[in-house]
C-alpha atoms as a PDB file:
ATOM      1  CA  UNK A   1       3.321   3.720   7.481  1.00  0.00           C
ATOM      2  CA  UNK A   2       0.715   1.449   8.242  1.00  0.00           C
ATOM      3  CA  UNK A   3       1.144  -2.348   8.758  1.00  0.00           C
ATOM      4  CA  UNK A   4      -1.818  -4.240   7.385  1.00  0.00           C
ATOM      5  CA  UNK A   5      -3.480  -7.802   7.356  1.00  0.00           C
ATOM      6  CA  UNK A   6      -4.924  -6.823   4.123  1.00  0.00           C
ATOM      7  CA  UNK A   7      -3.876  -3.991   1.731  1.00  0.00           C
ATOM      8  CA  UNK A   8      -6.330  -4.907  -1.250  1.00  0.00           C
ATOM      9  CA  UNK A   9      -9.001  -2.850   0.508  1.00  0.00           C
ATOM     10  CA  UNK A  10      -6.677  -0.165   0.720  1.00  0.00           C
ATOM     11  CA  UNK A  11      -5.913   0.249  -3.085  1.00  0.00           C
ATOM     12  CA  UNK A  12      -9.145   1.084  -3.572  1.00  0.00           C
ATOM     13  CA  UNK A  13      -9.334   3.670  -1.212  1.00  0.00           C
ATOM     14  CA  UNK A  14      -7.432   6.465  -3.569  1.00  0.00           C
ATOM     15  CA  UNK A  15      -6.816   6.423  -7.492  1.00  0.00           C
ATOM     16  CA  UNK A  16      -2.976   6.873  -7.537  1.00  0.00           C
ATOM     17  CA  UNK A  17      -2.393   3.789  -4.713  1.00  0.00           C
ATOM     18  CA  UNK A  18      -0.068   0.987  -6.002  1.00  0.00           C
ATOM     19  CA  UNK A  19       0.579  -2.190  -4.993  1.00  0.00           C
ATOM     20  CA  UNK A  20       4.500  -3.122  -5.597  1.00  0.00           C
ATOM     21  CA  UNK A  21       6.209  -6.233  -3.834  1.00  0.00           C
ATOM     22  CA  UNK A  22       9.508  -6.119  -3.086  1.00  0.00           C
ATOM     23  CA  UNK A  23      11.627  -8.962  -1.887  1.00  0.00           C
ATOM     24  CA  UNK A  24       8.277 -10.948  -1.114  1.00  0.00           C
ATOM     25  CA  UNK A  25       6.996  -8.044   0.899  1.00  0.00           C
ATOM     26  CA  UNK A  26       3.865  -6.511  -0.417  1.00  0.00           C
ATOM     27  CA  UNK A  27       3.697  -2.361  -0.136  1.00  0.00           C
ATOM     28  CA  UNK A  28       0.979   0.244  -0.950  1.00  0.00           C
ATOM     29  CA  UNK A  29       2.595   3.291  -2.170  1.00  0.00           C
ATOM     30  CA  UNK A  30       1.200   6.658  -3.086  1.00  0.00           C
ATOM     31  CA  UNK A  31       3.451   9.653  -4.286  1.00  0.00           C
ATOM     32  CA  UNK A  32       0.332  11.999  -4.539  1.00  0.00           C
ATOM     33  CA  UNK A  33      -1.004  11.238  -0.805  1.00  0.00           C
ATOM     34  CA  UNK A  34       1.639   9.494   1.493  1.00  0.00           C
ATOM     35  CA  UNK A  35      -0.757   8.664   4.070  1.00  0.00           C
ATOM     36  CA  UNK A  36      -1.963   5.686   2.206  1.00  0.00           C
ATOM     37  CA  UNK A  37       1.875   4.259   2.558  1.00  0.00           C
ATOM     38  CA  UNK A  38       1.098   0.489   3.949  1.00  0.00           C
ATOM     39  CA  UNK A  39       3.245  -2.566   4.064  1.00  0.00           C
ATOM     40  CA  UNK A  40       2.453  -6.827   4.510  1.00  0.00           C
ATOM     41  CA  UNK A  41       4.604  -9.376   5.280  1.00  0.00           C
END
C-alpha cells in the first residue's frame, strides 16, 4: 500500500479504483487490481 500526498490522481488511473474514507482517513481501494491500494491522512 502506497501512502500518498494526493490520491485524486490515482482514481483515475484504473476504472474500478474507489475512494472510501474511513475514520477521517481517505483510502483508494481496488478489488480487481490491488496494486492501486493507497491511503492519506
Amino acid at each position: 500500500m502506497k501512502v500518498r500526498s494526493s490520491l485524486k490522481s490515482l482514481k483515475t488511473r484504473h476504472r474500478d479504483c474507489k475512494i472510501v474514507r474511513r475514520k477521517g482517513v481517505v483510502y483508494v481501494i481496488n478489488k480487481v487490481d490491488p496494486r492501486y491500494k493507497a491511503k492519506q491522512g
